[in-house]
N, C-alpha and C. Protein backbone atom coordinates (compact mmCIF):
# COMPACT_ATOMS: atom_id res chain seq x y z
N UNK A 1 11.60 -12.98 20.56
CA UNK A 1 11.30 -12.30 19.33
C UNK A 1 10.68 -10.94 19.70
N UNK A 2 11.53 -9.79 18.98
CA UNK A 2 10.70 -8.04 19.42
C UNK A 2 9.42 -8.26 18.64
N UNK A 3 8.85 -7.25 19.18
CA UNK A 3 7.76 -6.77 18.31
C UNK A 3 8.19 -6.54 16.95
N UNK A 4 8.82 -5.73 16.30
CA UNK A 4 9.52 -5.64 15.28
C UNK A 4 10.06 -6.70 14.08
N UNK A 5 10.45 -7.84 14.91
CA UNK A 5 11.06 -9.06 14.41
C UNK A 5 9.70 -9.93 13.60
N UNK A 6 8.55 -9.46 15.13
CA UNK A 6 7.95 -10.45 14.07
C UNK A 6 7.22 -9.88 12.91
N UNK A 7 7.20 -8.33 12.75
CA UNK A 7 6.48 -7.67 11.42
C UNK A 7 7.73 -7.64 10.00
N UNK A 8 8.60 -7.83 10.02
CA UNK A 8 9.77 -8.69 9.51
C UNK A 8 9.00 -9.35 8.02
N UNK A 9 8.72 -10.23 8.32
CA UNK A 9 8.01 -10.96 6.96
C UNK A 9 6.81 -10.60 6.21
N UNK A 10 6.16 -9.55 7.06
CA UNK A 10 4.81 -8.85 6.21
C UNK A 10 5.50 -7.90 5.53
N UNK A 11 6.73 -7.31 5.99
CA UNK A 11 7.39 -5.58 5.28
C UNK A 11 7.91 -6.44 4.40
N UNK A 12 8.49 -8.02 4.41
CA UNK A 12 9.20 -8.07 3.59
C UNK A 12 8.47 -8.61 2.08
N UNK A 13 6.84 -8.93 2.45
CA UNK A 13 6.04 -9.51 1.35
C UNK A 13 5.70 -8.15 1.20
N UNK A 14 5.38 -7.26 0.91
CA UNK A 14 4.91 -5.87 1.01
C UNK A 14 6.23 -5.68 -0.09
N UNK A 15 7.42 -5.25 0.67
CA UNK A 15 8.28 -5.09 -0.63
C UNK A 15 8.43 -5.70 -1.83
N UNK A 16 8.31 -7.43 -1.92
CA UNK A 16 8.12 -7.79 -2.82
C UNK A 16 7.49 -7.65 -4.07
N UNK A 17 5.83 -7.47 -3.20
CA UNK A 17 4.97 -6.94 -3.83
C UNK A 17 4.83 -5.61 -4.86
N UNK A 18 5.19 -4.74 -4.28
CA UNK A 18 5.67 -3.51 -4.63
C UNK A 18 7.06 -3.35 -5.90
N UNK A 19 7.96 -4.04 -5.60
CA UNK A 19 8.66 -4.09 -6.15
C UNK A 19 8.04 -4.70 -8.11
N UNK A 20 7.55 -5.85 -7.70
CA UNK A 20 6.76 -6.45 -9.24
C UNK A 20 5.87 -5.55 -9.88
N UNK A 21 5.49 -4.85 -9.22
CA UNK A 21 4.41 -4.09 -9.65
C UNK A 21 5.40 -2.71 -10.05
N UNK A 22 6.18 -1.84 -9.59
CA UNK A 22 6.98 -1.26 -10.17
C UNK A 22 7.77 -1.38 -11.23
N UNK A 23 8.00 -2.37 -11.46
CA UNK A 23 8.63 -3.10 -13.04
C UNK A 23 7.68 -3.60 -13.83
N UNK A 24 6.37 -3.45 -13.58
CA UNK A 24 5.50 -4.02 -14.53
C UNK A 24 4.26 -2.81 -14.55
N UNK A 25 5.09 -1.82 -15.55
CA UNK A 25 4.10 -0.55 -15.75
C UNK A 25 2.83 -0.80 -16.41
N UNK A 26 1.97 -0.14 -16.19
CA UNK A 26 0.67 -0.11 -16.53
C UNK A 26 0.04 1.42 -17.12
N UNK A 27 -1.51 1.44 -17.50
CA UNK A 27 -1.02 2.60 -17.28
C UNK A 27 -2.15 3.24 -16.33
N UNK A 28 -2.16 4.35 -15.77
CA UNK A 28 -2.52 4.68 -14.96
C UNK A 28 -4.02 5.58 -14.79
N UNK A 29 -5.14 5.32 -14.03
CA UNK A 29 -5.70 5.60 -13.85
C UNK A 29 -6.51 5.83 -12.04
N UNK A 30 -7.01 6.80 -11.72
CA UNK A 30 -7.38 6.80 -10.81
C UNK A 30 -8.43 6.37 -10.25
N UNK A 31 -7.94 6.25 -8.50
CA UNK A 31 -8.64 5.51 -8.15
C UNK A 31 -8.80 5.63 -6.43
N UNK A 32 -10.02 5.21 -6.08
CA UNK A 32 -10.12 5.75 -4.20
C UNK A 32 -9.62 4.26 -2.98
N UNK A 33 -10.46 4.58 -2.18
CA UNK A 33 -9.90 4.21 -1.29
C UNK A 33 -11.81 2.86 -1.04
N UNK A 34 -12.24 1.96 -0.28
CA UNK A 34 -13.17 1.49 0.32
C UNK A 34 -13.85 2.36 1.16
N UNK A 35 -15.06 2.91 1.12
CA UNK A 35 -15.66 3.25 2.50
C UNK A 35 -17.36 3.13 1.87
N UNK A 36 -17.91 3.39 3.51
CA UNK A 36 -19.32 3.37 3.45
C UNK A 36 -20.09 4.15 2.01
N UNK A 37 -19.62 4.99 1.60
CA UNK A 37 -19.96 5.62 0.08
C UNK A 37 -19.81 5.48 -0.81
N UNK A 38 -18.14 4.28 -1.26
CA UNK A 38 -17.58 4.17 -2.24
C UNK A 38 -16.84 2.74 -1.78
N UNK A 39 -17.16 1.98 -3.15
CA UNK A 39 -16.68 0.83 -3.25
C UNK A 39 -15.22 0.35 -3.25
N UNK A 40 -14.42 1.21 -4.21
CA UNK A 40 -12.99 1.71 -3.99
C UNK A 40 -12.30 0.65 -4.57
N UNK A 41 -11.36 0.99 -5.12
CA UNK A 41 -10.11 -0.09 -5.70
C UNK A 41 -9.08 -0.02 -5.43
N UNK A 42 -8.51 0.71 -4.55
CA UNK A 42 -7.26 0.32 -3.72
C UNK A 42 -6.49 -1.28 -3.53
N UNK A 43 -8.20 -1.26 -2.41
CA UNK A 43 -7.58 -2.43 -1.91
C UNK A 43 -7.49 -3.71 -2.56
N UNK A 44 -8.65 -4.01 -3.57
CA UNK A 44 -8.58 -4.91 -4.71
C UNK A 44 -7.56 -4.98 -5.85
N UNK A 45 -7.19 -3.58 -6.07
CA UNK A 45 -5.68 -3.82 -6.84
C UNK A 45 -4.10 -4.33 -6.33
N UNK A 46 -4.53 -3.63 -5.16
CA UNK A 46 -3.62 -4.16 -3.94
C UNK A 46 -3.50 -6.24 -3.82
N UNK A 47 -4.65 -6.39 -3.61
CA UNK A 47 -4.80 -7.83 -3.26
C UNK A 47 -4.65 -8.93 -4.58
N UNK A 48 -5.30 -8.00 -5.69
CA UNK A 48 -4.78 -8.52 -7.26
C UNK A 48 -2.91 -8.82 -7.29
N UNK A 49 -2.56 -7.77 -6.89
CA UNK A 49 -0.84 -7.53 -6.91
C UNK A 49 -0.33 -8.48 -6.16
N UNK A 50 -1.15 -8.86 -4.71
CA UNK A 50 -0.14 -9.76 -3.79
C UNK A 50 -0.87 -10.84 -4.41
N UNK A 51 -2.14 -11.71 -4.55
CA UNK A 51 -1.88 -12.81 -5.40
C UNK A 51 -1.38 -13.09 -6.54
N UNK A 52 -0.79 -12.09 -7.05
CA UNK A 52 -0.04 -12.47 -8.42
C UNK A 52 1.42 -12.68 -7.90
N UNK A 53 1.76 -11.56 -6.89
CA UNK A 53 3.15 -12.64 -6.25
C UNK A 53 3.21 -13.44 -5.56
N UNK A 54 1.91 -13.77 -4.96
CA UNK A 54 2.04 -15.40 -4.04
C UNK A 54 1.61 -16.71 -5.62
N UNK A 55 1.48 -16.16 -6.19
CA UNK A 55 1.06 -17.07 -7.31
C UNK A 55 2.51 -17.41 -8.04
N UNK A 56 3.42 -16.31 -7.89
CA UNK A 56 4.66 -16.53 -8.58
C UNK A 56 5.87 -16.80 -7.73
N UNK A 57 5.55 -17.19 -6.51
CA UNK A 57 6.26 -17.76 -5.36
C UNK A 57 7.01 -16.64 -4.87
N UNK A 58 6.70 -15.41 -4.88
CA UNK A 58 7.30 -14.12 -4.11
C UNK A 58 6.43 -13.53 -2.71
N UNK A 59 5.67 -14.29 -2.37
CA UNK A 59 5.27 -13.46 -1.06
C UNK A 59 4.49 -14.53 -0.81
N UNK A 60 4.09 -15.06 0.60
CA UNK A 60 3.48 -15.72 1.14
C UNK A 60 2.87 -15.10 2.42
N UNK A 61 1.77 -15.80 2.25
CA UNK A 61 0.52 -16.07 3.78
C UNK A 61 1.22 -15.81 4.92
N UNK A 62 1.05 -14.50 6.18
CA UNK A 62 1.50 -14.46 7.15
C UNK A 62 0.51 -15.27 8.08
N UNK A 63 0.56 -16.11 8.61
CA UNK A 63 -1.05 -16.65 9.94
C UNK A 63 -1.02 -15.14 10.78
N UNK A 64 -1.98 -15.25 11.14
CA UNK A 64 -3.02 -14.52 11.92
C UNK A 64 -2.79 -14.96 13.35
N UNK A 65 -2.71 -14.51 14.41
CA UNK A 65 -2.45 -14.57 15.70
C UNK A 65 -3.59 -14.14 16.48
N UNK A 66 -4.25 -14.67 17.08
CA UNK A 66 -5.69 -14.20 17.97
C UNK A 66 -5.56 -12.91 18.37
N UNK A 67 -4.66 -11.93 18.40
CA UNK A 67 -4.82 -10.53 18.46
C UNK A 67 -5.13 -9.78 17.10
N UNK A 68 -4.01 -10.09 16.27
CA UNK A 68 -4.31 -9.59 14.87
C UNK A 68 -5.23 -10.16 14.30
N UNK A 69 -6.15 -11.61 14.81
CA UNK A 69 -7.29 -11.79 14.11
C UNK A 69 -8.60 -10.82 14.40
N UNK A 70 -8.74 -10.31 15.96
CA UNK A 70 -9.51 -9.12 16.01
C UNK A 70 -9.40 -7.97 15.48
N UNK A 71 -7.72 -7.57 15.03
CA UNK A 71 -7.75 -6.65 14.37
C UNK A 71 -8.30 -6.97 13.30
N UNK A 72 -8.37 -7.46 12.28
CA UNK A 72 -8.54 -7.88 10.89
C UNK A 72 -9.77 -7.93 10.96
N UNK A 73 -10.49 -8.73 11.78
CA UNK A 73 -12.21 -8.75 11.84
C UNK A 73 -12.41 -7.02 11.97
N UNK A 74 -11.89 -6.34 12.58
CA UNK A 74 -12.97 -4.98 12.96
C UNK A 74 -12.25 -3.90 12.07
N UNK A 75 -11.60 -4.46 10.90
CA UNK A 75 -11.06 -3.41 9.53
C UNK A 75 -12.38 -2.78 8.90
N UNK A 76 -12.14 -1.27 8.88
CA UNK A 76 -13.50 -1.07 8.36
C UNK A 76 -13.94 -1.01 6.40
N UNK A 77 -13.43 -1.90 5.99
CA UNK A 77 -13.50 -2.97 5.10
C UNK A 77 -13.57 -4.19 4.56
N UNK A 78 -13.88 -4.53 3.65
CA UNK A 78 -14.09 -6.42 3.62
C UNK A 78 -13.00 -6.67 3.08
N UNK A 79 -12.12 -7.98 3.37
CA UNK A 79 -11.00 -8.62 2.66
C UNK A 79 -11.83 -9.82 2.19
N UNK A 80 -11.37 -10.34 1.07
CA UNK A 80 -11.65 -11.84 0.38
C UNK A 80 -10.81 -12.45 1.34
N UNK A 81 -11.33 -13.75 1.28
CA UNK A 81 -11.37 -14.85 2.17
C UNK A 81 -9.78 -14.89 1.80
N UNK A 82 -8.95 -14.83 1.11
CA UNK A 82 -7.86 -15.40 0.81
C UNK A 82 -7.00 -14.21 1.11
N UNK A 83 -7.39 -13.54 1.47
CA UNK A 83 -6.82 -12.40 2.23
C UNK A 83 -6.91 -11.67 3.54
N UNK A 84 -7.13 -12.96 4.43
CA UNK A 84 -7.61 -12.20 5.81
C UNK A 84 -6.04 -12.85 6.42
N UNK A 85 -5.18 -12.84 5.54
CA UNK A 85 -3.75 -13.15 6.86
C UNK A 85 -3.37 -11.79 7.48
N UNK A 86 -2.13 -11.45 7.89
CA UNK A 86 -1.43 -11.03 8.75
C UNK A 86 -1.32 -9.58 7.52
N UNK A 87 -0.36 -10.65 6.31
CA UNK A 87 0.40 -10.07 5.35
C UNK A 87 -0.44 -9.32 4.31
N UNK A 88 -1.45 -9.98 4.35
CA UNK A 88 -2.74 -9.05 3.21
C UNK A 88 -2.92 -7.76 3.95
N UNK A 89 -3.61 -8.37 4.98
CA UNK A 89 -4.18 -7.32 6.18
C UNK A 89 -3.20 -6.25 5.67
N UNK A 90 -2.36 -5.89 6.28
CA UNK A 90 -1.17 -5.17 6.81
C UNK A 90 -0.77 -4.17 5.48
N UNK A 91 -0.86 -5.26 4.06
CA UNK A 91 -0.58 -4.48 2.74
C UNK A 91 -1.86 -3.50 2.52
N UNK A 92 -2.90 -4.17 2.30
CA UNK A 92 -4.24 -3.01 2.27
C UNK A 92 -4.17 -1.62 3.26
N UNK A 93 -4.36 -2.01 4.28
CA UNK A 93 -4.01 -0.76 5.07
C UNK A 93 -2.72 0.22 4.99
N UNK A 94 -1.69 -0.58 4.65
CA UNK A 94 -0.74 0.80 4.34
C UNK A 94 -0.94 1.35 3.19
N UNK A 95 -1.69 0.71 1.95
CA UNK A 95 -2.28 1.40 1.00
C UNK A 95 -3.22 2.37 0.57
N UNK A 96 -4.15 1.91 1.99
CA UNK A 96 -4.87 3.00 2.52
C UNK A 96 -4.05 4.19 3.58
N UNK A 97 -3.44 4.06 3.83
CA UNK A 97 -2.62 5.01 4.76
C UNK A 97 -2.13 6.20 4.07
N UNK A 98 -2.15 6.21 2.92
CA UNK A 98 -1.99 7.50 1.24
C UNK A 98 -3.15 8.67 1.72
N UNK A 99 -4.33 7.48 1.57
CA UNK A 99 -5.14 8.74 1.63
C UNK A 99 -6.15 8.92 3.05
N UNK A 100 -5.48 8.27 4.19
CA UNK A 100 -6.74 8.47 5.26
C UNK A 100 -5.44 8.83 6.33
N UNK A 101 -4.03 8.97 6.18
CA UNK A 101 -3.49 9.28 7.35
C UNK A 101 -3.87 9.47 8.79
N UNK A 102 -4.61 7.93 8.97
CA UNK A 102 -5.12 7.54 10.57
C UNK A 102 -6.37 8.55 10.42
N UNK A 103 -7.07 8.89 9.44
CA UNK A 103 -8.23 9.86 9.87
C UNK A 103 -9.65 8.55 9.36
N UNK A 104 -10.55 8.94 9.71
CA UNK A 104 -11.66 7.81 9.37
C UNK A 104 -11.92 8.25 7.51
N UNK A 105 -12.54 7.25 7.36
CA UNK A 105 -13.00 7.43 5.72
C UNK A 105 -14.30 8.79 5.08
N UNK A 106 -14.64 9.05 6.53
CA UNK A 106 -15.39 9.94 5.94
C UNK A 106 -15.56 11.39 6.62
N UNK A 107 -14.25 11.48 6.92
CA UNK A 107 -14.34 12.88 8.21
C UNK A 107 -13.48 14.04 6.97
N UNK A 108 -15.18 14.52 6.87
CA UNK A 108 -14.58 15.51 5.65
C UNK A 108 -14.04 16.93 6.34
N UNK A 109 -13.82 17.10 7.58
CA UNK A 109 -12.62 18.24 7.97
C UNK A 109 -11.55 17.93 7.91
N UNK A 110 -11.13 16.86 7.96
CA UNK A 110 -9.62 16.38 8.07
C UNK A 110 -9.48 16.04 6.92
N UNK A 111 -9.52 15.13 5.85
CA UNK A 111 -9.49 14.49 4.70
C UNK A 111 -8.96 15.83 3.75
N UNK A 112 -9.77 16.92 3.43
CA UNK A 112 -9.62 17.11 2.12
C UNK A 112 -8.19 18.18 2.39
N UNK A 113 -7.54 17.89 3.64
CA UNK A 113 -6.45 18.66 3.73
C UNK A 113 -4.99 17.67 4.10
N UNK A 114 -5.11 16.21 3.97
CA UNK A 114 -4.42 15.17 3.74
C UNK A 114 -4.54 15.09 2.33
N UNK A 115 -5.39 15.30 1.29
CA UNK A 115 -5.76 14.82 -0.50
C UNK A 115 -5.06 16.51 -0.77
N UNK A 116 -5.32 17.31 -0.55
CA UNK A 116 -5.12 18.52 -0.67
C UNK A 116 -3.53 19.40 -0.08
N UNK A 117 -2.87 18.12 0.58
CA UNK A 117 -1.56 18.71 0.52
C UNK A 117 -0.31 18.49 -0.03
N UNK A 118 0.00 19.73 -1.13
CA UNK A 118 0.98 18.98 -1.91
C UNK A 118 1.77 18.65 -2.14
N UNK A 119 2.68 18.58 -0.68
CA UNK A 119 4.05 17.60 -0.53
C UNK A 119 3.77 16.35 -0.54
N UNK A 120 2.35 15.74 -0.71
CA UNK A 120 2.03 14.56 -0.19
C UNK A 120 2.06 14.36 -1.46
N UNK A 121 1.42 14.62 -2.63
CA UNK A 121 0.95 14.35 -3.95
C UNK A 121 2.15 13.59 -4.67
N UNK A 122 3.46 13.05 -4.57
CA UNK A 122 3.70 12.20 -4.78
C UNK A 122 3.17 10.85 -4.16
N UNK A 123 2.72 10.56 -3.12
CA UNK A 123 2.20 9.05 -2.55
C UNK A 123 1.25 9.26 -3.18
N UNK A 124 0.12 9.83 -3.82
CA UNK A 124 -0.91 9.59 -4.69
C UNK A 124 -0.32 9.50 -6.25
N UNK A 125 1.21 9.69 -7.03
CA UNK A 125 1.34 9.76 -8.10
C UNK A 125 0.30 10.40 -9.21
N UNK A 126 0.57 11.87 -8.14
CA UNK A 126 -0.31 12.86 -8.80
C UNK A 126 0.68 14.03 -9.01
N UNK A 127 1.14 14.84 -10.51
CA UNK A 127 2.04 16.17 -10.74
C UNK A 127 1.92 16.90 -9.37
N UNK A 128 2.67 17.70 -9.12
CA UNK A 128 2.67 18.41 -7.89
C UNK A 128 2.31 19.82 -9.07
N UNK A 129 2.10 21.02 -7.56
CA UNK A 129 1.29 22.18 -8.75
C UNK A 129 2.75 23.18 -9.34
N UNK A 130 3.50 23.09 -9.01
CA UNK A 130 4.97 23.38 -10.09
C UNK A 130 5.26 22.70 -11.39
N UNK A 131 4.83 20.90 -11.55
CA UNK A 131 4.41 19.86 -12.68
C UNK A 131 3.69 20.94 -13.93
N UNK A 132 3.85 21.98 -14.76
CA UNK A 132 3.20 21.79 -15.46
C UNK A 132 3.23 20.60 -17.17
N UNK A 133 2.08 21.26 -18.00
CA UNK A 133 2.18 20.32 -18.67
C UNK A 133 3.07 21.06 -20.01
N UNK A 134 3.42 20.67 -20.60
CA UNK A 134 3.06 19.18 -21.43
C UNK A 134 3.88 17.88 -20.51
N UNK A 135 4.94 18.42 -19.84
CA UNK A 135 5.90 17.12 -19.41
C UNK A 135 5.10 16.41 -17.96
N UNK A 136 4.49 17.71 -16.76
CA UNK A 136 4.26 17.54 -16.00
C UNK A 136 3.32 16.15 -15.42
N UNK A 137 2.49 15.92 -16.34
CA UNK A 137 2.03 14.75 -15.72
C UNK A 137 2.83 13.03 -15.54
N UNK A 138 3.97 13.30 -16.16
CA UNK A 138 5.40 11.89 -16.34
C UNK A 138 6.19 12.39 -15.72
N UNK A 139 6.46 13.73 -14.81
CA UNK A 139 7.28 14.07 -13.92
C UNK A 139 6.82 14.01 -12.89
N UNK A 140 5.26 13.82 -12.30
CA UNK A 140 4.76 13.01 -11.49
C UNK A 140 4.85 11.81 -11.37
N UNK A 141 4.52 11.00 -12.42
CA UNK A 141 4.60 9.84 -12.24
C UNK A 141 5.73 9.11 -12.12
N UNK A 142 7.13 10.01 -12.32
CA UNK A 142 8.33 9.55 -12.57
C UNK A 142 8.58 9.60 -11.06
N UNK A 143 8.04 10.72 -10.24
CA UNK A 143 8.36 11.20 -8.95
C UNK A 143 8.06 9.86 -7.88
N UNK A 144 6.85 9.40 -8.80
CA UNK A 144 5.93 8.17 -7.75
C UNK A 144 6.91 6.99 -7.78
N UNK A 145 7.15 6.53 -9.21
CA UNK A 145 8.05 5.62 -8.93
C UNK A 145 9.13 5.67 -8.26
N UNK A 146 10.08 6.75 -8.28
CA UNK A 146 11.08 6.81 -7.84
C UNK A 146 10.71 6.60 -5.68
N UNK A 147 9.93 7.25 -5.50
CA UNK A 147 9.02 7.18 -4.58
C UNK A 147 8.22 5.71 -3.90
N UNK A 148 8.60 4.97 -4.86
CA UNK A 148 8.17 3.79 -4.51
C UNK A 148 9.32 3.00 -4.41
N UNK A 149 9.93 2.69 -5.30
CA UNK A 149 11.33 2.30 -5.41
C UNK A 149 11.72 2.96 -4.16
N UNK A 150 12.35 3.94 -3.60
CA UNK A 150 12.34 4.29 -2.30
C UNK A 150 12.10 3.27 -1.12
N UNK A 151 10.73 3.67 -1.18
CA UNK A 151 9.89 2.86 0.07
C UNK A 151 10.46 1.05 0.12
N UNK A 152 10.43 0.76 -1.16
CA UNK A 152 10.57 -1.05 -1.41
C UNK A 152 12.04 -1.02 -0.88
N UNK A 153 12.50 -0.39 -1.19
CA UNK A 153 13.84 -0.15 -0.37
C UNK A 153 14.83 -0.25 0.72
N UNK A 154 13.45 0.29 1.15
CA UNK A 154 14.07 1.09 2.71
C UNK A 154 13.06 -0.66 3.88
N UNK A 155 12.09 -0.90 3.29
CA UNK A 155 11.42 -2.32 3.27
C UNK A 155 12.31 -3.08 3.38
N UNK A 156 13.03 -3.24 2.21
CA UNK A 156 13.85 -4.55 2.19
C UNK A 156 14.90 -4.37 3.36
N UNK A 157 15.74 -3.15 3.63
CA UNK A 157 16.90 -3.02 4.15
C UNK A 157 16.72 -3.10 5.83
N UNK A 158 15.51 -2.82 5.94
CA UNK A 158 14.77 -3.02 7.45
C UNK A 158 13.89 -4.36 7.47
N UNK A 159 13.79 -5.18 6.51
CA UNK A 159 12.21 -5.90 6.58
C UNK A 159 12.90 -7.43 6.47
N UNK A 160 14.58 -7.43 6.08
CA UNK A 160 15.13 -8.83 5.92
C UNK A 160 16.03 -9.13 7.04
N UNK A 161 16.32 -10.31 7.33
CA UNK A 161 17.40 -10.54 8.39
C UNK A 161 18.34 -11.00 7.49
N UNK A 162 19.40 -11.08 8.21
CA UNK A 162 20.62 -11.28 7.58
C UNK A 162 20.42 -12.52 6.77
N UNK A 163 19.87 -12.98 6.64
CA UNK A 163 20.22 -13.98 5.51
C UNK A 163 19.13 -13.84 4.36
N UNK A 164 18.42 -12.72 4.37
CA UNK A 164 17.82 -11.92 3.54
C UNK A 164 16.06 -13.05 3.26
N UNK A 165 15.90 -13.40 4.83
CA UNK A 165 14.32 -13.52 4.58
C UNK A 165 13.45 -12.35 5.04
């Protein structure tokens, strides 16, 4: 089994995930990331989303492997107990990966020019500064979905084996 093979079933609960939550609009409000300053809802909306598809039999528990269990212990965030697998792990952090692009949570030289650049401002499903209004703020958000839909995508088409687990 590659390395690759075995991250296979976390991309593919990740897409799942993503996918339900794209068909089940809400509406939108903002929101940060966990760190030493800020409590953050990322990752709790995140973990809301994957137990509502492990609850509806679309994504399941990856186990934890004595390497990825050190990773998971030294996340510099707390997971609920029902979320310290492989597959939680793995979803939180790429959710965080929007707004910390491998930089720490509080390294304000780097940060406000990852939040502040605006080719990126679709992965935050934020108008870009051409968006104006009245339409501009649903031509962002239209951008995100489409943008997500994307990603769940490109997930599934890399994240299933041929017999589409």
């Amino acid at each position: 089994m590659t390395k690759c093979d075995r991250f296979r079933p976390v991309l593919a609960a990740l897409a799942l995930v993503l996918a339900h939550r794209v068909h089940a609009p809400v509406v939108a409000h903002a929101y940060t990331y966990a760190s030493p300053l800020a409590s953050g809802c990322h990752e709790a909306i995140s973990i809301a989303a994957l137990r509502e598809a492990r609850a509806g039999g679309l994504a399941a528990a990856w186990p934890a492997g004595d390497g990825d269990r050190a990773w998971i212990d030294d996340l510099p965030f707390d997971l609920p107990r029902d979320a310290r697998d492989l597959a939680a792990s793995s979803l939180v952090v790429g959710v965080r990966d929007n707004d910390l692009k491998g930089r720490h949570g509080l390294d304000t030289s780097e940060l406000p020019l990852v939040h502040g650049n605006p080719a990126a401002q679709i992965e935050h499903c934020l108008r870009r500064p051409e968006h104006d209004e009245p339409d501009g703020s649903e031509a962002g958000l239209q951008e995100c979905r489409d943008f997500i839909r994307d990603k769940v995508a490109d997930a599934l088409r890399h994240g299933l084996d041929a017999r589409g687990r």
